[in-house]
N, C-alpha and C. Protein backbone atom coordinates (compact mmCIF):
# COMPACT_ATOMS: atom_id res chain seq x y z
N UNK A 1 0.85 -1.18 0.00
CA UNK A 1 0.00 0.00 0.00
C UNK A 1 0.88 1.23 0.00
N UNK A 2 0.46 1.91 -0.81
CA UNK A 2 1.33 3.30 -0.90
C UNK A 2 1.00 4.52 0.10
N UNK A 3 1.83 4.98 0.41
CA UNK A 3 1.61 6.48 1.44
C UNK A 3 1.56 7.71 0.82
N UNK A 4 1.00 8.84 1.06
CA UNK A 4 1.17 10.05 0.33
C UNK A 4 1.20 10.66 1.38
N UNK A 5 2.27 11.55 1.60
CA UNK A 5 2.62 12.43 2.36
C UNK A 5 2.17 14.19 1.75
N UNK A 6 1.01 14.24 2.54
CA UNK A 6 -0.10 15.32 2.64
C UNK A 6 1.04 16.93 2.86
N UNK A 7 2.17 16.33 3.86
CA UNK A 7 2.90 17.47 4.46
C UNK A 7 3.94 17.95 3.33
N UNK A 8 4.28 16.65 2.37
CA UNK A 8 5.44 17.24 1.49
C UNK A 8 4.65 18.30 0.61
N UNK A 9 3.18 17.57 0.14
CA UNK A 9 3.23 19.13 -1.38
C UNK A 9 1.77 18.88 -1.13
N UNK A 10 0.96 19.61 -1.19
CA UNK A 10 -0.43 19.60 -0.96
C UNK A 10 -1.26 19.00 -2.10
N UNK A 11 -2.03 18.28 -1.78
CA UNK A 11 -2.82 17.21 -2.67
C UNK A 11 -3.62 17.50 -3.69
N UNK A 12 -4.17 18.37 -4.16
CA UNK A 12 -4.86 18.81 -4.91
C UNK A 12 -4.87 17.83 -6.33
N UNK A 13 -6.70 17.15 -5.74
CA UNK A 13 -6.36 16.82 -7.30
C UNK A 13 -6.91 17.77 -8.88
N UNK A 14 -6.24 17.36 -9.71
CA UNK A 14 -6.10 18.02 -10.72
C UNK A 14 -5.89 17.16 -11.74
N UNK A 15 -6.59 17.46 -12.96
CA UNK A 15 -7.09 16.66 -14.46
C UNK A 15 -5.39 16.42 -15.13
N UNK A 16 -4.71 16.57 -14.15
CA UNK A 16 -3.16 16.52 -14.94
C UNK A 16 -2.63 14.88 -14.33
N UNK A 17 -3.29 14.89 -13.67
CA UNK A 17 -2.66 13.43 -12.93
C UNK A 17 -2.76 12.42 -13.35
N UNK A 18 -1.96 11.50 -13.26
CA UNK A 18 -1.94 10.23 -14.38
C UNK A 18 -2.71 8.96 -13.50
N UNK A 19 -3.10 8.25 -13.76
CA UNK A 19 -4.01 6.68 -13.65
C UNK A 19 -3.31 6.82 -12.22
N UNK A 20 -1.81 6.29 -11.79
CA UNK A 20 -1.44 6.00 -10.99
C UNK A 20 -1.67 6.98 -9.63
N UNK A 21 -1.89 8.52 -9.96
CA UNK A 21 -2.01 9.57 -8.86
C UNK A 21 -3.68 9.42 -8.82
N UNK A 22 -4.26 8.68 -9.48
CA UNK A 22 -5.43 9.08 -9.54
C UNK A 22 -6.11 7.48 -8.30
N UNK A 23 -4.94 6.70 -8.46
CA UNK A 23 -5.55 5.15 -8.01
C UNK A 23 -5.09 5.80 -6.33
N UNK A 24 -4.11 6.41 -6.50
CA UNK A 24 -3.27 6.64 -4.88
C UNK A 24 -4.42 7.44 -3.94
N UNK A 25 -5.01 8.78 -4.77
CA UNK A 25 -6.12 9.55 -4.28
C UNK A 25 -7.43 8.46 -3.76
N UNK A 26 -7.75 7.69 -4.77
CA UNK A 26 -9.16 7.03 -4.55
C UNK A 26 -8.87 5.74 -3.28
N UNK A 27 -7.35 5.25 -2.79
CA UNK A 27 -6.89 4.49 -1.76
C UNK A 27 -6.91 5.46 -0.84
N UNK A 28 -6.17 6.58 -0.50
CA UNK A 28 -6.42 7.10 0.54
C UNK A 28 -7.87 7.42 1.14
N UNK A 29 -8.38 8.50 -0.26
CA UNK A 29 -9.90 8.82 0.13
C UNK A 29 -10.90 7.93 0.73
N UNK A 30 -10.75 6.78 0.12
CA UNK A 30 -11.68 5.23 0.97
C UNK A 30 -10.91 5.12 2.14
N UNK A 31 -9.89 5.29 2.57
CA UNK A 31 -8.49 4.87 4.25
C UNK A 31 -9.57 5.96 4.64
N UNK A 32 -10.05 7.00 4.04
CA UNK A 32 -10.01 8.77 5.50
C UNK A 32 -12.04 7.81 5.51
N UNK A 33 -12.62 7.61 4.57
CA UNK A 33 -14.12 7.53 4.69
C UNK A 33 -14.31 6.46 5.95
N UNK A 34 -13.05 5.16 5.96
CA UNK A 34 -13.50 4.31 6.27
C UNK A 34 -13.26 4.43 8.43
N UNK A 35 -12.14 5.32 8.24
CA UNK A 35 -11.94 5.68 9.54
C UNK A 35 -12.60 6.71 10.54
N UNK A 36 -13.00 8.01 9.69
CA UNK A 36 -13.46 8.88 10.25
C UNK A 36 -15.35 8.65 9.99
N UNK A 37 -15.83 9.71 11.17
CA UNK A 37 -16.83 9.34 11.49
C UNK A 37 -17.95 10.58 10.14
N UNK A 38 -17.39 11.39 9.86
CA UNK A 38 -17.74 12.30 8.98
C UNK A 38 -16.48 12.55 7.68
N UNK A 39 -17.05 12.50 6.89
CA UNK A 39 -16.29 13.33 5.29
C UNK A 39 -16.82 14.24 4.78
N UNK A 40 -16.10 15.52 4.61
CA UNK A 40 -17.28 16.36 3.59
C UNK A 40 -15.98 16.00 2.42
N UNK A 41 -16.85 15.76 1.36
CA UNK A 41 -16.51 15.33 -0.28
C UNK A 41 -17.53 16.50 -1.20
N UNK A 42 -16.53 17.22 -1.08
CA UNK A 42 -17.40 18.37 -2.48
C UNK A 42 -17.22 17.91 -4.15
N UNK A 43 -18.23 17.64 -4.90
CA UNK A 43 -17.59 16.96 -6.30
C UNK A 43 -18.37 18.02 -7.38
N UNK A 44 -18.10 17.65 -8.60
CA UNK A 44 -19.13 17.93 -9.78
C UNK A 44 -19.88 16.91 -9.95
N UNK A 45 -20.99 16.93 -9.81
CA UNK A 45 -21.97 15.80 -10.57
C UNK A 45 -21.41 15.85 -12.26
N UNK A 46 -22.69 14.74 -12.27
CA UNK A 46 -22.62 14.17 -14.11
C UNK A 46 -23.62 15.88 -14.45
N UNK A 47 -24.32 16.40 -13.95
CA UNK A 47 -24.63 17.43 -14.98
C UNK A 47 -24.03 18.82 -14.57
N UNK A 48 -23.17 18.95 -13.74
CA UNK A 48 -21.85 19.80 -14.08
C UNK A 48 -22.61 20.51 -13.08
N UNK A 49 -23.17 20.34 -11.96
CA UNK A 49 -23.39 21.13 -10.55
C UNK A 49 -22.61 20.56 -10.12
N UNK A 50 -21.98 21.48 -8.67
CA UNK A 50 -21.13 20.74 -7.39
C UNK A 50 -22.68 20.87 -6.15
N UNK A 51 -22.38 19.26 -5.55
CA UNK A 51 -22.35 18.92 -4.50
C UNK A 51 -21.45 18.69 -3.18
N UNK A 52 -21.91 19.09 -2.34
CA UNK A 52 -21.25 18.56 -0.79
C UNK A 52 -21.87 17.48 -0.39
N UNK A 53 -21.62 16.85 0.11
CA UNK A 53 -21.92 15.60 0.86
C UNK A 53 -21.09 15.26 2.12
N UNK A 54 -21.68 14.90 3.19
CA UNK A 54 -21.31 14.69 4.26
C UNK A 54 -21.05 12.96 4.12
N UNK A 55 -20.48 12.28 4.62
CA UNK A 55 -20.53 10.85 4.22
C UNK A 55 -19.23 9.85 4.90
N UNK A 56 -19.56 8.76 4.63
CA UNK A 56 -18.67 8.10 5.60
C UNK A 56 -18.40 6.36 5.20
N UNK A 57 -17.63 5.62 5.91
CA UNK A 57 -17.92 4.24 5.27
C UNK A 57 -17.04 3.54 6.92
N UNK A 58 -17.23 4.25 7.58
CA UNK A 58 -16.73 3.84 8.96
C UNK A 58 -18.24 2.47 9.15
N UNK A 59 -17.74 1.60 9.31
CA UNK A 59 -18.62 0.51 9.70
C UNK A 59 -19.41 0.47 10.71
N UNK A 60 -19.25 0.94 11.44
CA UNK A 60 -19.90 0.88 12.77
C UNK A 60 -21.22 2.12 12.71
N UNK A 61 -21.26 2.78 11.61
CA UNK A 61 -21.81 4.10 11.12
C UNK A 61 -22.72 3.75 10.05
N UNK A 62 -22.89 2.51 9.59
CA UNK A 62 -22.93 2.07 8.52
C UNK A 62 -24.77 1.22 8.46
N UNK A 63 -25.45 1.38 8.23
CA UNK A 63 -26.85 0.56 8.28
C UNK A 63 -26.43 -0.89 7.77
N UNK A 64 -27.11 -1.80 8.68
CA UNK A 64 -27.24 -3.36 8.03
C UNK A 64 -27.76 -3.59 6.64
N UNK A 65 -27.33 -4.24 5.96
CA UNK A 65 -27.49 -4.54 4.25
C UNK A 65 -27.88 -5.68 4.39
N UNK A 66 -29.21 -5.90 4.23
CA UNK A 66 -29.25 -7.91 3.93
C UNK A 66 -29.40 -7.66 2.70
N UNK A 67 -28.36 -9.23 2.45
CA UNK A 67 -28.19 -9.13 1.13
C UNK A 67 -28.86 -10.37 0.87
N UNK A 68 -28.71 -10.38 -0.81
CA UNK A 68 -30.19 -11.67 -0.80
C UNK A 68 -29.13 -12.49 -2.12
N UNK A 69 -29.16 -13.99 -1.88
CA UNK A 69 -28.58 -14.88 -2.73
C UNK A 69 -28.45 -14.32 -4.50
N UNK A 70 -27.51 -14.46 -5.21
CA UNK A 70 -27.43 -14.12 -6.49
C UNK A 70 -28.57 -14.60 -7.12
N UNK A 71 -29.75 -14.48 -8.10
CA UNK A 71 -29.95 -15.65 -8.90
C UNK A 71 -28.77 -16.27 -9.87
N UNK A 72 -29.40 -17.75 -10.17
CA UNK A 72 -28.68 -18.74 -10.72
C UNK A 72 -28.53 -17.98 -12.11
N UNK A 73 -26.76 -18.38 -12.17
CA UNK A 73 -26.25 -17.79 -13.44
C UNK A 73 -25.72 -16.57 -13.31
N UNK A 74 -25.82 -15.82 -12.28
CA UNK A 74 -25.96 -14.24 -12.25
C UNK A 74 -24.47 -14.15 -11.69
N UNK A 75 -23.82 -13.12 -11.92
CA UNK A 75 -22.27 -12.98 -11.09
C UNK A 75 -22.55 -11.66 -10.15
N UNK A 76 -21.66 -11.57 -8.69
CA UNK A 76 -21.54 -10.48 -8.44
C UNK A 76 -21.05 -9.27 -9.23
N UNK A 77 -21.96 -7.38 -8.53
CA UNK A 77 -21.52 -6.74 -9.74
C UNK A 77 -19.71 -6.50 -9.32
N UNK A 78 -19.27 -6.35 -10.53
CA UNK A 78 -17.98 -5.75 -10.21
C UNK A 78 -17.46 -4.36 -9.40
N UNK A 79 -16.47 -4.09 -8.93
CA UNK A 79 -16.26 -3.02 -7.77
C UNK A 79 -16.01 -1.80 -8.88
N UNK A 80 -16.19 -0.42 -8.50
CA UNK A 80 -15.63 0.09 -9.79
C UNK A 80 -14.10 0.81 -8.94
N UNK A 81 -13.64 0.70 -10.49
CA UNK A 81 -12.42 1.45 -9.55
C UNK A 81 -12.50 3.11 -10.10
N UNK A 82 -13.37 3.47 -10.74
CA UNK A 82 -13.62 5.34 -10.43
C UNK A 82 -14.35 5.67 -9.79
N UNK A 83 -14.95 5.29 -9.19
CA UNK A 83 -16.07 5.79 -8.24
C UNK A 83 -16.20 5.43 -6.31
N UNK A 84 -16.93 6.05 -5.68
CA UNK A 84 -16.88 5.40 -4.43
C UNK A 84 -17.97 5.79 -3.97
N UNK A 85 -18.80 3.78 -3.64
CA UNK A 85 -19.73 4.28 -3.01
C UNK A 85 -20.25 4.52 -1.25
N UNK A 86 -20.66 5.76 -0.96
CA UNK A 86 -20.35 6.07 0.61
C UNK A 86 -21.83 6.01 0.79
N UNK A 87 -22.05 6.08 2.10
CA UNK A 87 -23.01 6.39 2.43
C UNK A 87 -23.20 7.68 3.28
N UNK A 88 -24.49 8.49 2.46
CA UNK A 88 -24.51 9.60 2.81
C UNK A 88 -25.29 10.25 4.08
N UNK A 89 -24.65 10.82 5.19
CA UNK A 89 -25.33 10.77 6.89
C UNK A 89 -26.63 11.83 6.36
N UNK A 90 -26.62 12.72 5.61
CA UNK A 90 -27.85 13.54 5.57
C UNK A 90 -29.29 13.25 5.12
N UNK A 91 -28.80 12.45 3.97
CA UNK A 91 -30.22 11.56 3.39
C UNK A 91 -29.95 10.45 4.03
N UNK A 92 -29.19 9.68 4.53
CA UNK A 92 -29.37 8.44 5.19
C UNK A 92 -29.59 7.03 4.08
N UNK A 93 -28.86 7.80 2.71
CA UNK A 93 -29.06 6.69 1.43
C UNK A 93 -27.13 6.67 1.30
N UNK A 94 -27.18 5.29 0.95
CA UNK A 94 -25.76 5.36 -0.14
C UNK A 94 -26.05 6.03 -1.36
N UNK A 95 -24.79 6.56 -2.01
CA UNK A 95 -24.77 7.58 -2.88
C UNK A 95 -23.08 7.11 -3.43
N UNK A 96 -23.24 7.60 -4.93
CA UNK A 96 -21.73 7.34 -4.99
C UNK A 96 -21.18 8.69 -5.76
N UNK A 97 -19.82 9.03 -6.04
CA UNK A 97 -19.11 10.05 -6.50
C UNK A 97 -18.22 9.33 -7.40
N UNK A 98 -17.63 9.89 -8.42
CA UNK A 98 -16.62 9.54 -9.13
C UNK A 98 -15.45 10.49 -8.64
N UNK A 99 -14.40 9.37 -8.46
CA UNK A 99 -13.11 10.41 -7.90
C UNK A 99 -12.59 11.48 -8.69
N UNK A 100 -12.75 11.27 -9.99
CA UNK A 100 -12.09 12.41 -10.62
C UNK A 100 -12.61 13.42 -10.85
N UNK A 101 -14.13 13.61 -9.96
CA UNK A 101 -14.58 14.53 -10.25
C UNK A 101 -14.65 15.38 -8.72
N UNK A 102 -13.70 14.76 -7.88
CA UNK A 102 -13.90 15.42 -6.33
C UNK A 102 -13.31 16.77 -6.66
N UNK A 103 -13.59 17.69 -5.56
CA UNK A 103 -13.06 19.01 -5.88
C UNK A 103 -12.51 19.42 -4.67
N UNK A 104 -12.86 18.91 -3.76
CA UNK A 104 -12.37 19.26 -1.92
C UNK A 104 -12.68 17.76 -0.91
N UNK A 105 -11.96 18.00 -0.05
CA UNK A 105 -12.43 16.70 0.88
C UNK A 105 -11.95 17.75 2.31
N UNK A 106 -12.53 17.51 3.13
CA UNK A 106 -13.02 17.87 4.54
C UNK A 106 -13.29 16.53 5.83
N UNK A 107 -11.98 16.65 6.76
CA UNK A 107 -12.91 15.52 7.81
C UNK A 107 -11.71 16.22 8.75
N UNK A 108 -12.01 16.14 10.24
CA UNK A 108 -11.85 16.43 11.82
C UNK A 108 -10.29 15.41 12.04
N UNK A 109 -9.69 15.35 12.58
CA UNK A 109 -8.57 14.57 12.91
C UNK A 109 -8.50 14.69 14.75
């Protein structure tokens, strides 16, 4: 697992970054959702408004999911790797963001 050191150069992501800065952002960003009890994640939606979202993926924060057997033939869906889905504390729904479209991230330490 890779580290990014927040203190050497400030994180900002930006449409210049290649696959690999872009995989490092979307590992950390899931490390900060899954630990802290709040995230604010400001993004662009798909129709070119920004949202805030408050949100989180800390487990213990997290509503029970019963999940129900595949039908026969059927595969689990695949994970995506641009997107992340959190669940959001204000509507109380999961919701997902695409990373490359985050614009700020916000959480308490």
């Amino acid at each position: 697992m890779e580290t990014i050191d927040v203190l050497d150069k400030p994180y900002h992501p930006t449409k210049d970054w290649t696959e690999s800065d872009w995989d490092k952002f979307t590992n950390w960003l899931t490390g900060m959702l899954k630990i802290n009890e709040s995230v604010t994640v400001t993004f662009t939606k798909q129709d070119g408004t920004n949202r805030v979202m408050n949100c989180t993926l800390k487990p213990e924060l997290l509503p029970v999911v019963e999940t129900k057997p595949l039908a026969e033939g059927k595969q689990p869906r695949k994970e995506s790797t641009t997107s992340i889905r959190v669940y959001d504390l204000e509507k109380k729904e999961w919701r997902s963001f695409t990373t490359k479209n985050v614009t700020r991230v916000e959480f308490s330490i």
